[in-house]
PDB file of N, CA and C in Angstrom:
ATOM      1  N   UNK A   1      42.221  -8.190 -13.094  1.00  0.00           N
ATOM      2  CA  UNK A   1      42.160  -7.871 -14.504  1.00  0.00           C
ATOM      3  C   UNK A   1      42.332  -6.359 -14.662  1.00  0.00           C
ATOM      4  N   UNK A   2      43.312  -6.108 -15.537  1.00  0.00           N
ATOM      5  CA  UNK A   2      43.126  -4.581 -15.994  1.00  0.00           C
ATOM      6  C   UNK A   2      42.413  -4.286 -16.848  1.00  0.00           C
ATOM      7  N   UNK A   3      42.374  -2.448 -17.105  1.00  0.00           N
ATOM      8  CA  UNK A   3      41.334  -2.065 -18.213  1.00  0.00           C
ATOM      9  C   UNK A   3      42.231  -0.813 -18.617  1.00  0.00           C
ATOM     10  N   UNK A   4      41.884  -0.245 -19.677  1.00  0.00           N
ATOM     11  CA  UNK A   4      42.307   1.270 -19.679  1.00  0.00           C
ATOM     12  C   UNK A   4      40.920   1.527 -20.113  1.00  0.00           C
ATOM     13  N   UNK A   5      41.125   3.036 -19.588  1.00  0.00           N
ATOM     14  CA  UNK A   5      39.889   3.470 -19.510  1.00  0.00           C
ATOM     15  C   UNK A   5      39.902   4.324 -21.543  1.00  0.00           C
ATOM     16  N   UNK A   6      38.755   4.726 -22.082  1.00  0.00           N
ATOM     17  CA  UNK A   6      38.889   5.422 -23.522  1.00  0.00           C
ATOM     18  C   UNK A   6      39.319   6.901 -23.126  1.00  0.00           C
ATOM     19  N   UNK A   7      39.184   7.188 -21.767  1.00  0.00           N
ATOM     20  CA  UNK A   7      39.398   9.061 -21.970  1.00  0.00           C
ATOM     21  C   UNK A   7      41.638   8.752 -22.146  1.00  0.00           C
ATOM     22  N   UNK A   8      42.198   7.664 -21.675  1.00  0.00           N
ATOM     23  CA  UNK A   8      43.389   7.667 -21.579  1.00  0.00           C
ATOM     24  C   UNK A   8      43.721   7.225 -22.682  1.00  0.00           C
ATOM     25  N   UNK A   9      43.098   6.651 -23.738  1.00  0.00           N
ATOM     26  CA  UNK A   9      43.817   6.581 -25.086  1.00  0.00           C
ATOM     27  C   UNK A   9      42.910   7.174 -26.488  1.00  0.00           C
ATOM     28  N   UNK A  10      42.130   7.830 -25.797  1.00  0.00           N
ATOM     29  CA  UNK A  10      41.170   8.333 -27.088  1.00  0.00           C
ATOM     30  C   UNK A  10      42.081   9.437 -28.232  1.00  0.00           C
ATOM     31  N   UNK A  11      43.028  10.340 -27.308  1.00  0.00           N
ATOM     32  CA  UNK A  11      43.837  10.823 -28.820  1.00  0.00           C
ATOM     33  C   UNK A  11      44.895  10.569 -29.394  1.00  0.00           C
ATOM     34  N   UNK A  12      45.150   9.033 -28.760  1.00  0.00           N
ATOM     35  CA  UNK A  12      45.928   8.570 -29.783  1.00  0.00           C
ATOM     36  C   UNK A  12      45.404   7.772 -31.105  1.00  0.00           C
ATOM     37  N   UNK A  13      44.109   7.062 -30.396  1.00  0.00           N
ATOM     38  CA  UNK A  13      43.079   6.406 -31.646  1.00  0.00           C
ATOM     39  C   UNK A  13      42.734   7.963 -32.466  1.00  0.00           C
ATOM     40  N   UNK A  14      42.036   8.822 -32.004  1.00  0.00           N
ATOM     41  CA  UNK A  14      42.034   9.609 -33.092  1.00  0.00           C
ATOM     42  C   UNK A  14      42.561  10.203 -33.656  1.00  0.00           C
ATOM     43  N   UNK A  15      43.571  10.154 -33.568  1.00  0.00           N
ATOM     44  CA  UNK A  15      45.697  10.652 -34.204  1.00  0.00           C
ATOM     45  C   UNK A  15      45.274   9.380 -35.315  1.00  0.00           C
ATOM     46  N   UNK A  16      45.313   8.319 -34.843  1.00  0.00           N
ATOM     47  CA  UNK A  16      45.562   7.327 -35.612  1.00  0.00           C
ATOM     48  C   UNK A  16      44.777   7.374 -36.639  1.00  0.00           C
ATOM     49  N   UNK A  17      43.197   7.719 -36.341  1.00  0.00           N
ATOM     50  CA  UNK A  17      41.919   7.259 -37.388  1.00  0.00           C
ATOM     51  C   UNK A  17      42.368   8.654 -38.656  1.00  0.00           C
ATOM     52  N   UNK A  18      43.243   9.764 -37.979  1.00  0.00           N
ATOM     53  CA  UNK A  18      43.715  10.570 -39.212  1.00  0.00           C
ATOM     54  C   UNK A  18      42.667  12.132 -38.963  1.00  0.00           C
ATOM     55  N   UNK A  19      42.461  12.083 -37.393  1.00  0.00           N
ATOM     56  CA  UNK A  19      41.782  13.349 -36.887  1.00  0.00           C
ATOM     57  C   UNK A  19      39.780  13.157 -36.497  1.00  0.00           C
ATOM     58  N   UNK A  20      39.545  14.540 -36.313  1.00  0.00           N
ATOM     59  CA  UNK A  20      37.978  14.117 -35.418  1.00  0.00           C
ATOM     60  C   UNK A  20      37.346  13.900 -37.153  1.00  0.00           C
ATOM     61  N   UNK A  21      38.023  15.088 -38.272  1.00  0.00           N
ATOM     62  CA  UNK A  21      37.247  15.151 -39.616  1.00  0.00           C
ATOM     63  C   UNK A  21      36.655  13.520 -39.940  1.00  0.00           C
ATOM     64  N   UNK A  22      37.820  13.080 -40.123  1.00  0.00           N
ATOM     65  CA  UNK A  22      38.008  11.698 -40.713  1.00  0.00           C
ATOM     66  C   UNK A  22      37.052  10.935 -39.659  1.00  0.00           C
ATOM     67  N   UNK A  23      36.885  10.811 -38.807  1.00  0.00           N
ATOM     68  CA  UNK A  23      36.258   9.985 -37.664  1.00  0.00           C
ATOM     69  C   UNK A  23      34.701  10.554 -37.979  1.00  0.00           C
ATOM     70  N   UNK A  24      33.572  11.544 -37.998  1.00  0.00           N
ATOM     71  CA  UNK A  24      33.020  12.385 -38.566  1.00  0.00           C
ATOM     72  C   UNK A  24      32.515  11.413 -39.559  1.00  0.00           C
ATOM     73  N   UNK A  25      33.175  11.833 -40.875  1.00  0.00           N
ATOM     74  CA  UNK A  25      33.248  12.059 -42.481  1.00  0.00           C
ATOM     75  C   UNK A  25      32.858   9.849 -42.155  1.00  0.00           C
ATOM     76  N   UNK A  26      33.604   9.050 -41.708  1.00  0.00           N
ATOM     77  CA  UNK A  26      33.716   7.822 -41.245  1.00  0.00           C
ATOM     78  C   UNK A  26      32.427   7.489 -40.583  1.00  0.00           C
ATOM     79  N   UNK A  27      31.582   8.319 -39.738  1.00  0.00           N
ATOM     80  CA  UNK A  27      30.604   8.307 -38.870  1.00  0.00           C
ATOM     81  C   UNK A  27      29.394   8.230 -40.119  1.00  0.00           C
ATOM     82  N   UNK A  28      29.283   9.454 -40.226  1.00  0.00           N
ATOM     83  CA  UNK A  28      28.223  10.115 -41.675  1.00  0.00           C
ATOM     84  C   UNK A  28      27.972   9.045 -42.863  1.00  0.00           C
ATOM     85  N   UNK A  29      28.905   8.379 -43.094  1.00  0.00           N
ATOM     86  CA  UNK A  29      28.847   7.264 -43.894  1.00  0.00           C
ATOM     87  C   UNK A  29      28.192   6.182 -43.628  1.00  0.00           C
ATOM     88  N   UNK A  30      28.593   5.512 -42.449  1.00  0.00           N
ATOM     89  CA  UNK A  30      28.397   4.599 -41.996  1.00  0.00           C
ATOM     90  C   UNK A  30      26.642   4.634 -41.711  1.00  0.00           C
ATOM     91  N   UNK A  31      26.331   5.296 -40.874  1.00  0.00           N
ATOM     92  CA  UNK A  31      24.789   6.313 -40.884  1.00  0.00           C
ATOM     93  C   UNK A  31      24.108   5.966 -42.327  1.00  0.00           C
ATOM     94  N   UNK A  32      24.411   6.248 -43.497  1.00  0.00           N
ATOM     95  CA  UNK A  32      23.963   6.672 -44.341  1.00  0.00           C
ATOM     96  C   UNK A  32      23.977   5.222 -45.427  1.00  0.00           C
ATOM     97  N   UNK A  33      24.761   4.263 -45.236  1.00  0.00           N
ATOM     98  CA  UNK A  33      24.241   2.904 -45.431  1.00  0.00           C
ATOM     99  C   UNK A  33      23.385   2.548 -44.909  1.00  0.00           C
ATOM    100  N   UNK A  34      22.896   2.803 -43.293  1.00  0.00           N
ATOM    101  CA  UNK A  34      22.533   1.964 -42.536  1.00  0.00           C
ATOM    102  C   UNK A  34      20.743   2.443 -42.766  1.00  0.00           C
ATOM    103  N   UNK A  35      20.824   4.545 -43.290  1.00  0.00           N
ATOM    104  CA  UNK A  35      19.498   4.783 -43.462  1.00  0.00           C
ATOM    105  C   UNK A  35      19.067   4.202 -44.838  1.00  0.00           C
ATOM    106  N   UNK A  36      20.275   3.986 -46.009  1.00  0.00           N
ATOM    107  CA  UNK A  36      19.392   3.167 -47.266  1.00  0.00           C
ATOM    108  C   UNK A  36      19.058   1.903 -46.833  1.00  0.00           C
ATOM    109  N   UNK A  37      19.601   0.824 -46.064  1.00  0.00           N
ATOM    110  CA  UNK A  37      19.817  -0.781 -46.021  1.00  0.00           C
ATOM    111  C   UNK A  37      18.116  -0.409 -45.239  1.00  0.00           C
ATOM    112  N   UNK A  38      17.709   0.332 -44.359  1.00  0.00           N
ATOM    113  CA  UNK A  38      16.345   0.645 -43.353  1.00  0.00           C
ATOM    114  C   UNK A  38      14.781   0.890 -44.261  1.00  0.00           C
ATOM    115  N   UNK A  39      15.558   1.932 -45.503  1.00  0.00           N
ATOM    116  CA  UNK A  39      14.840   1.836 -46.214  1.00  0.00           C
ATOM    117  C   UNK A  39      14.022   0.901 -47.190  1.00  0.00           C
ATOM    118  N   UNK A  40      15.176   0.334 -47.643  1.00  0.00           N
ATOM    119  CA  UNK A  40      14.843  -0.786 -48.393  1.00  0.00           C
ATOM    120  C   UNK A  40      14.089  -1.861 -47.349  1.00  0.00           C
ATOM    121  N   UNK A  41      14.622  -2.446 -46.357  1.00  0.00           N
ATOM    122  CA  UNK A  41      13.710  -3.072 -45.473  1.00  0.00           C
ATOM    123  C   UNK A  41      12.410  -2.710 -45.394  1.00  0.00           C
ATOM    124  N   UNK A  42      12.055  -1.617 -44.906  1.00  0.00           N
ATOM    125  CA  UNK A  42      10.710  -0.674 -44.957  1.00  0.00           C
ATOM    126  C   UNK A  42      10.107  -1.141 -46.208  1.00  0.00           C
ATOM    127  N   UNK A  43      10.212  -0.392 -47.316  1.00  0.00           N
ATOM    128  CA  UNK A  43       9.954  -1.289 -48.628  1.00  0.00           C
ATOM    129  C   UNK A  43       9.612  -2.240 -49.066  1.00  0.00           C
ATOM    130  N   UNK A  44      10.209  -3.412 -48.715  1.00  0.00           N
ATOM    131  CA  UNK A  44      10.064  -4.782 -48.649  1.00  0.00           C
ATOM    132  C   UNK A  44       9.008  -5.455 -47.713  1.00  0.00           C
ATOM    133  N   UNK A  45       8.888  -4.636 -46.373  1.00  0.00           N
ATOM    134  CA  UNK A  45       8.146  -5.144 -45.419  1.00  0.00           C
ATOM    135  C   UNK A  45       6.972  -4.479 -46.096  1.00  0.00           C
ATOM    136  N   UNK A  46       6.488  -3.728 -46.738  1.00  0.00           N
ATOM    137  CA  UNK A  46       5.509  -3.385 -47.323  1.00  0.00           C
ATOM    138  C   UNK A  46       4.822  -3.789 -48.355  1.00  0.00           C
ATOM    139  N   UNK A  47       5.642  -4.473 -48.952  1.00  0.00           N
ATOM    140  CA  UNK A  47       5.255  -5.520 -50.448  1.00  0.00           C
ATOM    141  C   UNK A  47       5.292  -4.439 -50.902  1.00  0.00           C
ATOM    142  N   UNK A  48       6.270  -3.845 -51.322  1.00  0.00           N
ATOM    143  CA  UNK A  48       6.632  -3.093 -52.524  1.00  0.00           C
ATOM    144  C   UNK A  48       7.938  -3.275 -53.454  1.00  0.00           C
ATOM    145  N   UNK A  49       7.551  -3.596 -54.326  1.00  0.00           N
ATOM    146  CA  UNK A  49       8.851  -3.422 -55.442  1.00  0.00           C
ATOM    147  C   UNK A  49       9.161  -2.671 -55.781  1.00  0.00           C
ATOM    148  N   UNK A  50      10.513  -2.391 -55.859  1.00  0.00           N
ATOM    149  CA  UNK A  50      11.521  -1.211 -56.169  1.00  0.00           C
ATOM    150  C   UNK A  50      10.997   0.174 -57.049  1.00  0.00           C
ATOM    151  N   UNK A  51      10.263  -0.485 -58.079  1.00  0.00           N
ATOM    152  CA  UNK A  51       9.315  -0.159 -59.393  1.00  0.00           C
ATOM    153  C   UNK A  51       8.660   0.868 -58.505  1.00  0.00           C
ATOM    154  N   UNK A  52       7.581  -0.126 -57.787  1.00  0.00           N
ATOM    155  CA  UNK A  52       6.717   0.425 -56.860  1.00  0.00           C
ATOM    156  C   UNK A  52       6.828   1.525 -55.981  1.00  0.00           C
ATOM    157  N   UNK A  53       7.910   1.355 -55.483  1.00  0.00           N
ATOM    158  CA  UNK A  53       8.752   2.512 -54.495  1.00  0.00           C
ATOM    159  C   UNK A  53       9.248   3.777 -55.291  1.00  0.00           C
ATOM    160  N   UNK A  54       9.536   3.120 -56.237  1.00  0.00           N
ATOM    161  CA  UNK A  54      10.223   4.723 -56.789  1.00  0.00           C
ATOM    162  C   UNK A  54       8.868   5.549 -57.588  1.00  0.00           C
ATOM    163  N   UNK A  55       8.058   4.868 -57.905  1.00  0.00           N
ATOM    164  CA  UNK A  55       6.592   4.889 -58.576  1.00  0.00           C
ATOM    165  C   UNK A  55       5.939   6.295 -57.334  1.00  0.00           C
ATOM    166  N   UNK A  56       6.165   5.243 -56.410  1.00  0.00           N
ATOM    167  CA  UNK A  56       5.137   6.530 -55.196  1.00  0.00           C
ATOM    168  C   UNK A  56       6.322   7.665 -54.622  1.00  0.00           C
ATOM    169  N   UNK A  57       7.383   7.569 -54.862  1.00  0.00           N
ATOM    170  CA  UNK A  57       8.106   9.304 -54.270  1.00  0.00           C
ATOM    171  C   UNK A  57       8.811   9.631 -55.674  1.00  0.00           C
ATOM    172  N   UNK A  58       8.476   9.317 -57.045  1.00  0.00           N
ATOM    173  CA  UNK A  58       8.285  10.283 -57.931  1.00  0.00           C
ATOM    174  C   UNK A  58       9.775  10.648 -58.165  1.00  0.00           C
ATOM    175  N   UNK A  59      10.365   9.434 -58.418  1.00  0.00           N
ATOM    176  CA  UNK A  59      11.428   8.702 -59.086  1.00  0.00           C
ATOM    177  C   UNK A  59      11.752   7.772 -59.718  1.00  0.00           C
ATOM    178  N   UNK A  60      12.813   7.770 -60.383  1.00  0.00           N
ATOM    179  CA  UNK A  60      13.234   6.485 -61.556  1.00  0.00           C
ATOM    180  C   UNK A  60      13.486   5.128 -60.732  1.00  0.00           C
ATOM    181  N   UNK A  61      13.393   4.345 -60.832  1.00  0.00           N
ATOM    182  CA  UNK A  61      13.607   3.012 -60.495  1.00  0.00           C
ATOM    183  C   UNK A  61      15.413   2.889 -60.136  1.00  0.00           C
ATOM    184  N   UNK A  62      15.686   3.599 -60.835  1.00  0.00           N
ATOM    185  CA  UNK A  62      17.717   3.657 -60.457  1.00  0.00           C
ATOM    186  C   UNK A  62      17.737   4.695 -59.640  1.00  0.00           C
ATOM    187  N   UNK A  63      17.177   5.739 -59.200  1.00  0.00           N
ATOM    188  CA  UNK A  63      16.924   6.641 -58.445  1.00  0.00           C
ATOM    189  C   UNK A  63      17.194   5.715 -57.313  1.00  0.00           C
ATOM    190  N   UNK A  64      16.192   5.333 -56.602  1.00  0.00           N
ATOM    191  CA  UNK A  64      15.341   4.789 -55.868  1.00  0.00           C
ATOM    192  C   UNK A  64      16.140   3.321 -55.224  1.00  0.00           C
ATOM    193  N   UNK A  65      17.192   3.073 -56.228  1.00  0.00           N
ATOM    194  CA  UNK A  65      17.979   1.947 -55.980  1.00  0.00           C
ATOM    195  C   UNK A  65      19.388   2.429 -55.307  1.00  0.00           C
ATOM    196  N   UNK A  66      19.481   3.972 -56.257  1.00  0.00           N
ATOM    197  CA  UNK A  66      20.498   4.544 -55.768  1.00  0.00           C
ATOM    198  C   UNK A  66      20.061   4.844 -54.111  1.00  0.00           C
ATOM    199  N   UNK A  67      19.230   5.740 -53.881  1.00  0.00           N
ATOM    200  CA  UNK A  67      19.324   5.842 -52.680  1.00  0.00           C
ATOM    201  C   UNK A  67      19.471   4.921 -51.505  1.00  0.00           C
ATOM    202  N   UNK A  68      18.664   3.474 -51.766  1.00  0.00           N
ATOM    203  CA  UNK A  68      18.376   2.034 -50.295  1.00  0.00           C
ATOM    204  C   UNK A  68      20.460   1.476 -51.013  1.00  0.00           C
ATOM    205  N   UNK A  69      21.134   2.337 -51.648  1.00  0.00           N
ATOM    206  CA  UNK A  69      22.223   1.446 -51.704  1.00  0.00           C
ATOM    207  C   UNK A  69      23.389   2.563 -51.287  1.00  0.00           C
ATOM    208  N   UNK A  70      22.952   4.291 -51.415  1.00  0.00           N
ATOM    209  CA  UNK A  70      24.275   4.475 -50.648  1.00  0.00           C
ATOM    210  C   UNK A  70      23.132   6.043 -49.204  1.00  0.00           C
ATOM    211  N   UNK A  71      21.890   5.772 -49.322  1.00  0.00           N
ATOM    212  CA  UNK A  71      20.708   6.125 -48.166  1.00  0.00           C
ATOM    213  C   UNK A  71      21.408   7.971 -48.296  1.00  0.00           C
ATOM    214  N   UNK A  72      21.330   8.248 -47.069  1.00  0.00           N
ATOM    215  CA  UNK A  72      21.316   9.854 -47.061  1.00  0.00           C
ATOM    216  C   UNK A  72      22.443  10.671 -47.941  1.00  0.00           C
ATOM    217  N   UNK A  73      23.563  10.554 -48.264  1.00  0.00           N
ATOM    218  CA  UNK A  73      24.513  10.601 -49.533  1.00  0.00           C
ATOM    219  C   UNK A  73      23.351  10.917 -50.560  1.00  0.00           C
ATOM    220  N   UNK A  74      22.263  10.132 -50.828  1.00  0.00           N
ATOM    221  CA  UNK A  74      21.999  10.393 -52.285  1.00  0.00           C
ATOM    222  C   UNK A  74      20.410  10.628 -52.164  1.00  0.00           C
ATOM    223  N   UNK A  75      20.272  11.021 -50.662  1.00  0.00           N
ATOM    224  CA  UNK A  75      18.759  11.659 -50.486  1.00  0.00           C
ATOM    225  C   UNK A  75      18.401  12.861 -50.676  1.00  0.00           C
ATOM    226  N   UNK A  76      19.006  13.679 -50.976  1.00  0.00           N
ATOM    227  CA  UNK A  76      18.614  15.043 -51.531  1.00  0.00           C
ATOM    228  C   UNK A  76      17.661  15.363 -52.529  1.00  0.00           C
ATOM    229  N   UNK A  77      17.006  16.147 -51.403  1.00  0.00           N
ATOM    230  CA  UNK A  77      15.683  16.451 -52.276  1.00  0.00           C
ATOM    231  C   UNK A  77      14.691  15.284 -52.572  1.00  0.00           C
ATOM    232  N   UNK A  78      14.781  14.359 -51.559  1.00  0.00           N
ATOM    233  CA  UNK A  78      13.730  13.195 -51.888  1.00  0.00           C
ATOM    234  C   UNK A  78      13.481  12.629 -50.644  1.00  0.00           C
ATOM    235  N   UNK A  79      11.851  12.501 -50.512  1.00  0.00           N
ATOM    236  CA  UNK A  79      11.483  12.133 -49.448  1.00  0.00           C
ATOM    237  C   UNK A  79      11.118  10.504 -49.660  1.00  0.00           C
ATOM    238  N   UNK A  80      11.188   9.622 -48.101  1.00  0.00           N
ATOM    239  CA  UNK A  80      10.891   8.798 -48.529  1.00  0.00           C
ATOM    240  C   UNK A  80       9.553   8.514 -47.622  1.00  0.00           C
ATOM    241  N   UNK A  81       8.761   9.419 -47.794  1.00  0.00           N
ATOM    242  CA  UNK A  81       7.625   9.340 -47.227  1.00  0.00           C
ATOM    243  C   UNK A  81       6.665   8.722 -47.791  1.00  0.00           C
ATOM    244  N   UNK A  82       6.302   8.417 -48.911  1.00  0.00           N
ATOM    245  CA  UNK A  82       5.539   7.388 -49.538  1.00  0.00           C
ATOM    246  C   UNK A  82       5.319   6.390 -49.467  1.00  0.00           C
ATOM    247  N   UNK A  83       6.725   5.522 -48.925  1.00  0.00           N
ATOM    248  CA  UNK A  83       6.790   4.343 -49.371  1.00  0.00           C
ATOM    249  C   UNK A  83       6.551   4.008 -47.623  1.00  0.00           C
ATOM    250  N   UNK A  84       7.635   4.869 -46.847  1.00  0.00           N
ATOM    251  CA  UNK A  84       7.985   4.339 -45.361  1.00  0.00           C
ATOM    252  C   UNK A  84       6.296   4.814 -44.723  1.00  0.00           C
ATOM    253  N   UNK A  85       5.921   5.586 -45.072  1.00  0.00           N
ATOM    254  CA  UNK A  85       4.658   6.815 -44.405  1.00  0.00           C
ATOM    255  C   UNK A  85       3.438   5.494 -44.378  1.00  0.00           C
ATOM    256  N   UNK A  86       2.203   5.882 -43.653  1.00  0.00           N
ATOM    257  CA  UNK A  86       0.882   5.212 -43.522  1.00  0.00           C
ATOM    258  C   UNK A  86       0.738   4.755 -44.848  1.00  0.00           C
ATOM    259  N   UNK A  87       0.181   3.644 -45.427  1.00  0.00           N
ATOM    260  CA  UNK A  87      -0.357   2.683 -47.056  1.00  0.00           C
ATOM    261  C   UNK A  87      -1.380   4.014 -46.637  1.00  0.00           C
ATOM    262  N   UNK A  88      -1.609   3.879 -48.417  1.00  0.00           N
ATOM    263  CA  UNK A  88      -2.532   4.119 -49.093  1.00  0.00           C
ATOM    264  C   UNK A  88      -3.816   4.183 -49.203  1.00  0.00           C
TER     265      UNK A  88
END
């Protein structure tokens, strides 16, 4: 069985993906669903409603939706230490 190894075709995939930016910018994203989709889990595993969540880090309820739907993108300036941190 053959293989190629990734160091022998890695710059042509990243020629292809449109450079390291794009691969990056592609990375950062992907990350940043995966920290809202974590959040919201967290949340949930806590018996907290959305209400609830945005209630304890001292945000709007669309706030709070915004962030568990596009995560570090729209975390600025907001912790989610309330909700994820030790209960109450």
């Amino acid at each position: 069985m053959s293989y190629v190894r990734w160091n022998d075709i890695r710059a042509a995939q990243v020629e292809r993906a449109s450079g390291e930016d794009a691969i990056e910018a592609g990375k950062q994203e992907l990350l940043a669903t995966v920290i809202g989709h974590r959040l919201a889990e967290l949340r949930r595993t806590r018996g907290l409603t959305q209400q609830q969540g945005a209630d304890r880090t001292g945000v709007t309820k669309g706030r709070g939706q915004q962030v568990e739907q596009d995560g570090e993108k729209s975390r600025a300036g907001w912790s989610a230490a309330p909700v994820v941190g030790p209960d109450r």
